[in-house]
PDB file of N, CA and C in Angstrom:
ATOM      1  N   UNK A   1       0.848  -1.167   0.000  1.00  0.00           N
ATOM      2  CA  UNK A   1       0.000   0.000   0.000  1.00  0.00           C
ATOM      3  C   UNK A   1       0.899   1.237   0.000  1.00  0.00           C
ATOM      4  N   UNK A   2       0.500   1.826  -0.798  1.00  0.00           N
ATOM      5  CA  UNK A   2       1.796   3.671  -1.066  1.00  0.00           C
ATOM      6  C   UNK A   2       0.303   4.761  -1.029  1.00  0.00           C
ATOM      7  N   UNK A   3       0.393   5.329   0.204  1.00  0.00           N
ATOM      8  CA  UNK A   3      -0.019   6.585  -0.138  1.00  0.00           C
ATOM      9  C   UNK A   3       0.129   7.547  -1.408  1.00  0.00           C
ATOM     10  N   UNK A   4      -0.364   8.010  -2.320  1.00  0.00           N
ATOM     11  CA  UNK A   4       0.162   8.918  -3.253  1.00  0.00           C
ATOM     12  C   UNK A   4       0.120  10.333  -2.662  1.00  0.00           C
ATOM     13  N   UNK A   5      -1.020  10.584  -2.269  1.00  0.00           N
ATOM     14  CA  UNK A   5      -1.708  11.947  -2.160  1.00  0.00           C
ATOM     15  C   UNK A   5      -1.721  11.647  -0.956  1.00  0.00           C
ATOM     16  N   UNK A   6      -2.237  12.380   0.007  1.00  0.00           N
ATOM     17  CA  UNK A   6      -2.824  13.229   1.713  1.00  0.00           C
ATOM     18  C   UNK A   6      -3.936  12.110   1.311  1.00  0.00           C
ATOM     19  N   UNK A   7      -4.978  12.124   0.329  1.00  0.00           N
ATOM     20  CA  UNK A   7      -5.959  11.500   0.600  1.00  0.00           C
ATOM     21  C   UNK A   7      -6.296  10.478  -0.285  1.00  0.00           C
ATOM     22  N   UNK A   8      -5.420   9.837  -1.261  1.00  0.00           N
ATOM     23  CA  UNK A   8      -5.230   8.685  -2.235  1.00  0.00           C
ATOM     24  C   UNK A   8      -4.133   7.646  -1.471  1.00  0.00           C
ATOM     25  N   UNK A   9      -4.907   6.651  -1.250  1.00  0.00           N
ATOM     26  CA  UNK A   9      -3.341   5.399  -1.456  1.00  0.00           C
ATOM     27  C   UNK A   9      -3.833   4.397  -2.567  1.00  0.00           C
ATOM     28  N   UNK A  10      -2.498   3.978  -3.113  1.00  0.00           N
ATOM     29  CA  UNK A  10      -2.742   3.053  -4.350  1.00  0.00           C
ATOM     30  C   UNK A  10      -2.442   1.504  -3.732  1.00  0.00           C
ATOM     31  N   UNK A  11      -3.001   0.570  -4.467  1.00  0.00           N
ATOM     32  CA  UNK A  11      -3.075  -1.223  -3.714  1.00  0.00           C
ATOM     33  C   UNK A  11      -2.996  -1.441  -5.115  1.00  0.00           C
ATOM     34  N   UNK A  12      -2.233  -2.660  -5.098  1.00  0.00           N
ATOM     35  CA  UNK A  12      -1.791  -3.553  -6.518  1.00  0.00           C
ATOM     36  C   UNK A  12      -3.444  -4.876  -6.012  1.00  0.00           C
ATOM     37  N   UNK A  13      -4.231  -5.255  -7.314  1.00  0.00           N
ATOM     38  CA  UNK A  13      -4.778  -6.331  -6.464  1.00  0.00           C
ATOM     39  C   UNK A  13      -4.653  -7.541  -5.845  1.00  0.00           C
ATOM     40  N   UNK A  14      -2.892  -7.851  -6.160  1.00  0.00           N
ATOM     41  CA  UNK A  14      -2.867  -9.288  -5.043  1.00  0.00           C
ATOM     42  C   UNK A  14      -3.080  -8.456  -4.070  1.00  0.00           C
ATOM     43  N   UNK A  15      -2.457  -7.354  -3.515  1.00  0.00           N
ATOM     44  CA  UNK A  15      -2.409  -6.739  -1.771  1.00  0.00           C
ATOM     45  C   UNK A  15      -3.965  -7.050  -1.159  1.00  0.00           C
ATOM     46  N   UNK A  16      -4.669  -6.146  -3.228  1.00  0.00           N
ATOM     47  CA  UNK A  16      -6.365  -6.785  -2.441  1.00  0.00           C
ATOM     48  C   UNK A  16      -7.195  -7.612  -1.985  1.00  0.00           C
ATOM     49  N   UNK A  17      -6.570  -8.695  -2.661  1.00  0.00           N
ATOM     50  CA  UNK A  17      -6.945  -9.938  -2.191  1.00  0.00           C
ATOM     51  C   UNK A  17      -6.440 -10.645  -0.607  1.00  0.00           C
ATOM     52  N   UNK A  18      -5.249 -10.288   0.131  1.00  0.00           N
ATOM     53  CA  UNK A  18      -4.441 -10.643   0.610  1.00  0.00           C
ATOM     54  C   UNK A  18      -4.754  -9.752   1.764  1.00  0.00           C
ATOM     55  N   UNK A  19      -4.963  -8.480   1.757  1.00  0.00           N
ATOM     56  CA  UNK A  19      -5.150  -7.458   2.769  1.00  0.00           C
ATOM     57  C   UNK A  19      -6.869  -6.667   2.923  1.00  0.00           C
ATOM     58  N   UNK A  20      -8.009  -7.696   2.740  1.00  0.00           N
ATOM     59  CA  UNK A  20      -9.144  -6.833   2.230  1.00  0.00           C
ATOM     60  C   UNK A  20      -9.250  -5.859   3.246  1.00  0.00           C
ATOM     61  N   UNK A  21      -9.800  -6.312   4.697  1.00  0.00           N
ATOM     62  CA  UNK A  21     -10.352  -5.777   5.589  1.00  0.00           C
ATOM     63  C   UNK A  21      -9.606  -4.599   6.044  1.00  0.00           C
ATOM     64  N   UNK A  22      -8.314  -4.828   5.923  1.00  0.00           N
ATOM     65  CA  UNK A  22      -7.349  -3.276   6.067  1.00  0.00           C
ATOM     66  C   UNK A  22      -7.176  -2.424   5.110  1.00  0.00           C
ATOM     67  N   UNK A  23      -7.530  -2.893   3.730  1.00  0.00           N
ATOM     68  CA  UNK A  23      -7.834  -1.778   2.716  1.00  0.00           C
ATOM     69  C   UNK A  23      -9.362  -1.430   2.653  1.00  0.00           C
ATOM     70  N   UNK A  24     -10.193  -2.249   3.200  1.00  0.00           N
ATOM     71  CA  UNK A  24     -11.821  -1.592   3.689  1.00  0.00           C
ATOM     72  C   UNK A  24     -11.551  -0.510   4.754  1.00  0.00           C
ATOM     73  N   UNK A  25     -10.838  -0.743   5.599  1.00  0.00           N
ATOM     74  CA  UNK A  25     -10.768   0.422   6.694  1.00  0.00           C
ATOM     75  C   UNK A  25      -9.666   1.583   6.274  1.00  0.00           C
ATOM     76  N   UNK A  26      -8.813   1.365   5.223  1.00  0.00           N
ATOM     77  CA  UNK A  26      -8.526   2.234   4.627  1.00  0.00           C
ATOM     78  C   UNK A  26      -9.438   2.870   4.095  1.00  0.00           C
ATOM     79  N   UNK A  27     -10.228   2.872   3.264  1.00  0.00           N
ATOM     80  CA  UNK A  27     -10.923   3.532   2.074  1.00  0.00           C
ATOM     81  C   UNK A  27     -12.488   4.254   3.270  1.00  0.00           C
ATOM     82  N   UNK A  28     -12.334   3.888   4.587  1.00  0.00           N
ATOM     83  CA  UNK A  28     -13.007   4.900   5.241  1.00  0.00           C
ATOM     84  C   UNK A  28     -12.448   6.660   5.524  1.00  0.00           C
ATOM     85  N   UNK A  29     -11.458   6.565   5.494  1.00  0.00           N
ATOM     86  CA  UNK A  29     -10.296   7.329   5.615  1.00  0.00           C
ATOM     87  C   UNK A  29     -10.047   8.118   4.358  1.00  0.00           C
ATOM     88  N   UNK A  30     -10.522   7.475   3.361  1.00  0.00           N
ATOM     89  CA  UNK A  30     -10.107   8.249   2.077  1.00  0.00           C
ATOM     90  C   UNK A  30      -9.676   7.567   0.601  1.00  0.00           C
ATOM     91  N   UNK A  31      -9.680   8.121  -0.318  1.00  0.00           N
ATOM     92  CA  UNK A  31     -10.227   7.273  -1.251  1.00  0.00           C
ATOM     93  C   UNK A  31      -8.576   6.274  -1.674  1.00  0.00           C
ATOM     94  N   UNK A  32      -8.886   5.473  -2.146  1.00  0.00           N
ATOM     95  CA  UNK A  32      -8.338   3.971  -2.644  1.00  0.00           C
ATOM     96  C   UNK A  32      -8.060   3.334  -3.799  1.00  0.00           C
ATOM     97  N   UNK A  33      -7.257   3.556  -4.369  1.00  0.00           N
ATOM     98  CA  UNK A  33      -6.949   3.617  -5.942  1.00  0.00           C
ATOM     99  C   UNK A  33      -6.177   2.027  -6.072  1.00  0.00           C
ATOM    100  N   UNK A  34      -7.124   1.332  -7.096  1.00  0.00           N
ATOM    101  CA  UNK A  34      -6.401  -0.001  -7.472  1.00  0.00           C
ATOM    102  C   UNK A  34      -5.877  -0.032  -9.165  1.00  0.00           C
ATOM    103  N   UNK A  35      -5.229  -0.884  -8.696  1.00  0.00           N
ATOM    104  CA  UNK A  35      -4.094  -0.915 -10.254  1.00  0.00           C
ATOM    105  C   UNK A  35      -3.672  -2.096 -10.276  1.00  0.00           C
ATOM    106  N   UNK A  36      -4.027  -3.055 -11.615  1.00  0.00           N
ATOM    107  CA  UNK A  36      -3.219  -4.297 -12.225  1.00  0.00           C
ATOM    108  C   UNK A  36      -2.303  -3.261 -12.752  1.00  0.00           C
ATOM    109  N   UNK A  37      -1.226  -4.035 -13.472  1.00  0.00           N
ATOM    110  CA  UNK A  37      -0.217  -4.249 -14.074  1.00  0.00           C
ATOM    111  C   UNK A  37       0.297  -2.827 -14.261  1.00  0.00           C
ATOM    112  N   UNK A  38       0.125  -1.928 -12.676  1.00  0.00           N
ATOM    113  CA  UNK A  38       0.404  -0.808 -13.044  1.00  0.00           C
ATOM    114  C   UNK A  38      -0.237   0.236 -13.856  1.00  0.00           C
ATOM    115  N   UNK A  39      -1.720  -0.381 -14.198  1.00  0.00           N
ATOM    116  CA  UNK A  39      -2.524   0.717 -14.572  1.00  0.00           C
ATOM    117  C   UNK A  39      -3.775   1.164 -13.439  1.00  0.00           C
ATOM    118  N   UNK A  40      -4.090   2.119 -13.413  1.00  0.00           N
ATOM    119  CA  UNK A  40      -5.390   2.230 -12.348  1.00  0.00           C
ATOM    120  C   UNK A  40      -7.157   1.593 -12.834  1.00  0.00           C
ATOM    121  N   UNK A  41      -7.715   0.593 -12.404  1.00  0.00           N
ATOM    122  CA  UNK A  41      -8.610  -0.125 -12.919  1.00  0.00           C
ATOM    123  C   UNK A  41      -9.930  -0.242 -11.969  1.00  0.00           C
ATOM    124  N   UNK A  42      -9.772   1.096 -10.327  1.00  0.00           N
ATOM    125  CA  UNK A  42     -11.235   0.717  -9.688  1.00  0.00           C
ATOM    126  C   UNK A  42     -10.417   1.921  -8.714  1.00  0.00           C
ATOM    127  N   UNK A  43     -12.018   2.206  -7.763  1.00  0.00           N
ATOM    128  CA  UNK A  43     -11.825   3.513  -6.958  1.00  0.00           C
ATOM    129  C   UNK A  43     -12.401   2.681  -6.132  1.00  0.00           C
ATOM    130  N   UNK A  44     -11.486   2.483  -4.735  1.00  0.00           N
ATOM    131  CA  UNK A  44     -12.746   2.305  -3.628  1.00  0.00           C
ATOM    132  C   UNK A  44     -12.644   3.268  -2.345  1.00  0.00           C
ATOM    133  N   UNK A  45     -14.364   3.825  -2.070  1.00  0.00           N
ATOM    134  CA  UNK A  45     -14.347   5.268  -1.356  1.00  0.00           C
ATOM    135  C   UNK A  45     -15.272   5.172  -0.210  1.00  0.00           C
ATOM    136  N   UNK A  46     -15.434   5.713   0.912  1.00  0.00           N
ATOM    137  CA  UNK A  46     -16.232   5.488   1.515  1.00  0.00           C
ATOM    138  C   UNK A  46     -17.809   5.650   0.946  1.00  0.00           C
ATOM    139  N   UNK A  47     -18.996   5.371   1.976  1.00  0.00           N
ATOM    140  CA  UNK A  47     -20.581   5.035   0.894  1.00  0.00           C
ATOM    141  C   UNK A  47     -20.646   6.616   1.302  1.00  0.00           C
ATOM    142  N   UNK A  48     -20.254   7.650   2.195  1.00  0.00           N
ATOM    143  CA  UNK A  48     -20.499   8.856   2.364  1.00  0.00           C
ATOM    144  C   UNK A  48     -19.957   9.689   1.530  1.00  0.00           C
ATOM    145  N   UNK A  49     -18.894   9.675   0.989  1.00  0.00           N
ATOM    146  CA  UNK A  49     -18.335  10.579  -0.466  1.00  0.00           C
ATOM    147  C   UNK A  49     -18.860   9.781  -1.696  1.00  0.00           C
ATOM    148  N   UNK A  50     -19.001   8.721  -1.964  1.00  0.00           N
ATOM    149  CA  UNK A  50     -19.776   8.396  -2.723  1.00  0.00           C
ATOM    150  C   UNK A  50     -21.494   8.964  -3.180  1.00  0.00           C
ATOM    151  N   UNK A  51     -21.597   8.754  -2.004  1.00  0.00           N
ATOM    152  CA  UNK A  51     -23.112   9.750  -2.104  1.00  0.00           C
ATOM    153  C   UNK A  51     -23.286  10.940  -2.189  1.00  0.00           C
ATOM    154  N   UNK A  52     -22.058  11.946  -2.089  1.00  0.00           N
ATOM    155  CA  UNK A  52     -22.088  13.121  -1.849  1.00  0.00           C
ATOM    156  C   UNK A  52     -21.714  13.332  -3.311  1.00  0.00           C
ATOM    157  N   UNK A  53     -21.066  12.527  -4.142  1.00  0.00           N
ATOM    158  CA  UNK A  53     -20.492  12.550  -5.281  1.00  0.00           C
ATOM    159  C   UNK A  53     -21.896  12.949  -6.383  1.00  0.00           C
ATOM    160  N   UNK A  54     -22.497  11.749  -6.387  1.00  0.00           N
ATOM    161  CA  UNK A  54     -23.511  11.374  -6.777  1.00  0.00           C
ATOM    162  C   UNK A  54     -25.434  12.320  -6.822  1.00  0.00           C
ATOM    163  N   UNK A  55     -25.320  13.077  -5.382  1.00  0.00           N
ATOM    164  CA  UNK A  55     -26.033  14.233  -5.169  1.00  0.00           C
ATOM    165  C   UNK A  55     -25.718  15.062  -6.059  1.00  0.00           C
ATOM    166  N   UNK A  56     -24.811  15.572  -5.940  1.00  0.00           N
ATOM    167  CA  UNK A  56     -23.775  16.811  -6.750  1.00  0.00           C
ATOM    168  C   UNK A  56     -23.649  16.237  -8.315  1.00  0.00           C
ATOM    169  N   UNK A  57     -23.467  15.142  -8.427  1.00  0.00           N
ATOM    170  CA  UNK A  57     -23.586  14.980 -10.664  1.00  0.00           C
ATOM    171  C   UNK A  57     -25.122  15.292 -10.447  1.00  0.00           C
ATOM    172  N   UNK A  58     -26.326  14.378  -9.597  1.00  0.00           N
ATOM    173  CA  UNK A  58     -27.565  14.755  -9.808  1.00  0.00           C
ATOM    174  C   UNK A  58     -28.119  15.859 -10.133  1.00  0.00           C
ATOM    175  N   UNK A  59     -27.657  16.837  -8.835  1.00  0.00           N
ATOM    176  CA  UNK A  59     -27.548  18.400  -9.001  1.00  0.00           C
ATOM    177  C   UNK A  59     -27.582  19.236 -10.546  1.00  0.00           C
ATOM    178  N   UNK A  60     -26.068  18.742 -10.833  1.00  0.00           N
ATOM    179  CA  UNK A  60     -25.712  18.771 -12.165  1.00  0.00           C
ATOM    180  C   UNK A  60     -26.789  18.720 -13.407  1.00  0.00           C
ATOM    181  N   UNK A  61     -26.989  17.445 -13.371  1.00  0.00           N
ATOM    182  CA  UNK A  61     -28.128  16.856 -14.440  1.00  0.00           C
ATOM    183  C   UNK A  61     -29.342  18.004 -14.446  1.00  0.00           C
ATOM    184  N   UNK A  62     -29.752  17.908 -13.021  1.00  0.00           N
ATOM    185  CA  UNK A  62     -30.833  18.776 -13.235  1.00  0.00           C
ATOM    186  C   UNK A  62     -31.071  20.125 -13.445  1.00  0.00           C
ATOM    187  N   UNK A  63     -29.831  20.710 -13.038  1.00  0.00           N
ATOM    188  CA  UNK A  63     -29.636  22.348 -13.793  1.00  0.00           C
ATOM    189  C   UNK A  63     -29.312  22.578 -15.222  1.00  0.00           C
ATOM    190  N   UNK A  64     -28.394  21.344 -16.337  1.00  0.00           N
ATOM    191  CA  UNK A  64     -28.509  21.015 -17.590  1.00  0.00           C
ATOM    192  C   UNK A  64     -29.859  20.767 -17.722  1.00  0.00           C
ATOM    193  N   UNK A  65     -30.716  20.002 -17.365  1.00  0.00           N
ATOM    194  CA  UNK A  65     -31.886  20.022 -18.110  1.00  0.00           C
ATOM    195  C   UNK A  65     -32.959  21.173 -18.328  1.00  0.00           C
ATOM    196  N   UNK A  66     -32.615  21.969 -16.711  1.00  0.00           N
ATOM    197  CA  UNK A  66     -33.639  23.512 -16.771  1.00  0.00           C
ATOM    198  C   UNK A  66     -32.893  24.407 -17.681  1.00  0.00           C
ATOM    199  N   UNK A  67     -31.505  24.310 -18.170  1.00  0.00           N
ATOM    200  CA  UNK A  67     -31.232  25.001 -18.795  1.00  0.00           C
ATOM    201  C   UNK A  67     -31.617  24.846 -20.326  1.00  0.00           C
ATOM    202  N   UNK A  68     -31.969  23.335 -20.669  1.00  0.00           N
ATOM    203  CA  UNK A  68     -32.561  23.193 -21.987  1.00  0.00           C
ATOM    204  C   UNK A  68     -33.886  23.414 -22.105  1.00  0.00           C
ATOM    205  N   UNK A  69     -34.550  23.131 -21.056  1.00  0.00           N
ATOM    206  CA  UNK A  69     -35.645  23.531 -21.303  1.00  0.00           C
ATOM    207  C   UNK A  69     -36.061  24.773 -21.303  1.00  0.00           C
ATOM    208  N   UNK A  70     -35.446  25.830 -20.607  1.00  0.00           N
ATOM    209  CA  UNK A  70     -35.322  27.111 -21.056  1.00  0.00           C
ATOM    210  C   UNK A  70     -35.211  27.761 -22.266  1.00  0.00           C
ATOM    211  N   UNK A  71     -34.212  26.603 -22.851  1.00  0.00           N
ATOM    212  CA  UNK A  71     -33.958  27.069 -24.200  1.00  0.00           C
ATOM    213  C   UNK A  71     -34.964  26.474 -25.268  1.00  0.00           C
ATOM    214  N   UNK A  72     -35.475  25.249 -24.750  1.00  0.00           N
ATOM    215  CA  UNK A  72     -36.741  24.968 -25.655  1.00  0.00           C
ATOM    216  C   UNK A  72     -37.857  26.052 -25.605  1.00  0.00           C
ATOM    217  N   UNK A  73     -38.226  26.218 -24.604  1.00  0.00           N
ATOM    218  CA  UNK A  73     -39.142  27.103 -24.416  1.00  0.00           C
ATOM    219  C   UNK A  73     -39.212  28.595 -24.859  1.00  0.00           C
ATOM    220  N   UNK A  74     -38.030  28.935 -24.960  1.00  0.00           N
ATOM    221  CA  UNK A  74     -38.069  30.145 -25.741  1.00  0.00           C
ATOM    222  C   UNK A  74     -38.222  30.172 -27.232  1.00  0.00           C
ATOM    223  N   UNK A  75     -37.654  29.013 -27.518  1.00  0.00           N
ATOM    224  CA  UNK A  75     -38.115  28.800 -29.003  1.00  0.00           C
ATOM    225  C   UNK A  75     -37.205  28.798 -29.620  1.00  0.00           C
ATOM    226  N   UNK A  76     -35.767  29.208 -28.866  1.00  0.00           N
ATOM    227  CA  UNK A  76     -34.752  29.145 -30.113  1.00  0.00           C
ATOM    228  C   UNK A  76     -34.295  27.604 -30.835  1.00  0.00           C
ATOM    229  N   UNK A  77     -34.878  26.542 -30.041  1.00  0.00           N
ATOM    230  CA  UNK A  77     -34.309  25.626 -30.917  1.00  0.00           C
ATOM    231  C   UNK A  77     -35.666  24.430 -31.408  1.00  0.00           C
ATOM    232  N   UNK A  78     -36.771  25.531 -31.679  1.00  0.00           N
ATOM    233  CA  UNK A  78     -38.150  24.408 -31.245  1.00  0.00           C
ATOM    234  C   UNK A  78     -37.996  23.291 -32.293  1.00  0.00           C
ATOM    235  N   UNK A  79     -36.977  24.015 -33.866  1.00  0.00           N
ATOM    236  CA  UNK A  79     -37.059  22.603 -34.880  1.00  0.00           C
ATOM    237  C   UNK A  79     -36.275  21.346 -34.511  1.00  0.00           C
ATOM    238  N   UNK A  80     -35.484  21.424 -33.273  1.00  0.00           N
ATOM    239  CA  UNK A  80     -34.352  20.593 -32.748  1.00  0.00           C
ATOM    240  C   UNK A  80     -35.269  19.075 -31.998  1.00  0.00           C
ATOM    241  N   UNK A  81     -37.013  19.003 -31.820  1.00  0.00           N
ATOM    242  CA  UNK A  81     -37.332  18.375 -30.990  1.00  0.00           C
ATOM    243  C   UNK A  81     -39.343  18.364 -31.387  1.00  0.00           C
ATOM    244  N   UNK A  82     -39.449  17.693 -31.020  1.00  0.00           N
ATOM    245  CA  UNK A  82     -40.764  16.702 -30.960  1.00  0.00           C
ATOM    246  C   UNK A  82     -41.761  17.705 -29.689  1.00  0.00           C
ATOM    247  N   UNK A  83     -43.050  17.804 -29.986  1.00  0.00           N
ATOM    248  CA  UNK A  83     -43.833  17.929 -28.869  1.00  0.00           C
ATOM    249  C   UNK A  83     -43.955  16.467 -28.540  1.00  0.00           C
ATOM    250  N   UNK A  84     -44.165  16.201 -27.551  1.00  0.00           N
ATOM    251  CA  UNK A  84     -45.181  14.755 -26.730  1.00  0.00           C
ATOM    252  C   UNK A  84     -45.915  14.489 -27.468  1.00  0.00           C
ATOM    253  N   UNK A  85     -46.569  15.523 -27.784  1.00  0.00           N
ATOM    254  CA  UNK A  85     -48.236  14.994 -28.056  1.00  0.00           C
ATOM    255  C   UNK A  85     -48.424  14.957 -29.645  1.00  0.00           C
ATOM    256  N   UNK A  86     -47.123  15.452 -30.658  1.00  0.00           N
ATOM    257  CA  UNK A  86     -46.562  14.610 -31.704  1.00  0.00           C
ATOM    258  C   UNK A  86     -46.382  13.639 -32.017  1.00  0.00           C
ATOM    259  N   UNK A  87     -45.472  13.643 -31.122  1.00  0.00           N
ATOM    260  CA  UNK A  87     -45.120  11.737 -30.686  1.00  0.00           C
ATOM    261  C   UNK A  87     -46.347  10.653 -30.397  1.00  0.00           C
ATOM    262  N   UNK A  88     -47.010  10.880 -29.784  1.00  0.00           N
ATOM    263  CA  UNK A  88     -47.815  10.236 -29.332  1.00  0.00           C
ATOM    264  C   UNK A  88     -48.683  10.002 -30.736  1.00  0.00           C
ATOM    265  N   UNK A  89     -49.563  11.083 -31.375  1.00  0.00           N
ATOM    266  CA  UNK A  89     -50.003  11.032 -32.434  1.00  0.00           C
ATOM    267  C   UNK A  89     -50.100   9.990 -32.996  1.00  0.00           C
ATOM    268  N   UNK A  90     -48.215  10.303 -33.356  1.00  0.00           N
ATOM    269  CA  UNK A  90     -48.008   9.241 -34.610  1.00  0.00           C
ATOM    270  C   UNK A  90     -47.701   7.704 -33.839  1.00  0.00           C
ATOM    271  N   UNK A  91     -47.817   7.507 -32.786  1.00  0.00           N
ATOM    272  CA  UNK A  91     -47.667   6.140 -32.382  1.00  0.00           C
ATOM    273  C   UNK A  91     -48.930   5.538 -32.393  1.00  0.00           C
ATOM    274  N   UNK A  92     -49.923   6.531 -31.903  1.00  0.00           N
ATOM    275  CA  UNK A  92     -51.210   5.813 -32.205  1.00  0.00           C
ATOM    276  C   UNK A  92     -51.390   5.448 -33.340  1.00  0.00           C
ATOM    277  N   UNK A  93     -51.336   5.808 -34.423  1.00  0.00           N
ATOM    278  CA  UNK A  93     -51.889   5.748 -35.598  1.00  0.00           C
ATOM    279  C   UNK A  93     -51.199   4.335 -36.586  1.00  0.00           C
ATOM    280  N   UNK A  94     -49.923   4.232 -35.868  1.00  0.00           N
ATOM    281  CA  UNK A  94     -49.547   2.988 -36.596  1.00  0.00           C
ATOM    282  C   UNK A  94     -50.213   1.409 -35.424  1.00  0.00           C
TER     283      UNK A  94
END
């Protein structure tokens, strides 16, 4: 196990196999970087930065979408997209 960072240490996965429960109580502590053959191939982090991660892309998503729909709604891109009730239309009908 090599610390890289203050808050990264890197594990080869025999160590992982060989050392789980002390690289589980590592990765409470801070995040956990695994690597075969010297490449990096998995993150393991506690379930509390994980979730905090995950809030925050959500976050994300949903201010991209008010921002398109803003922009649908104004009209600058109305030929870019379908009403619903277009859609629907033509599904009934076939």
């Amino acid at each position: 196990m090599i610390t890289l960072k203050e808050d990264t240490t890197l594990v080869g996965v025999s160590e992982l196999r060989t050392h789980m429960e002390k690289i589980l109580e590592e990765s409470k502590k801070h995040k956990v970087l695994i690597e075969r053959r010297n490449k990096p191939v998995a993150v393991i982090m506690a379930m509390e930065d994980y979730n905090k991660i995950e809030e925050t892309l959500e976050a994300l998503e949903d201010l991209a979408l008010g921002y398109l729909a803003r922009e649908r709604e104004s009209g600058s891109k109305s030929s870019d997209y379908l009403d619903i009730e277009e859609v629907l239309k033509g599904v009934k009908k076939k």
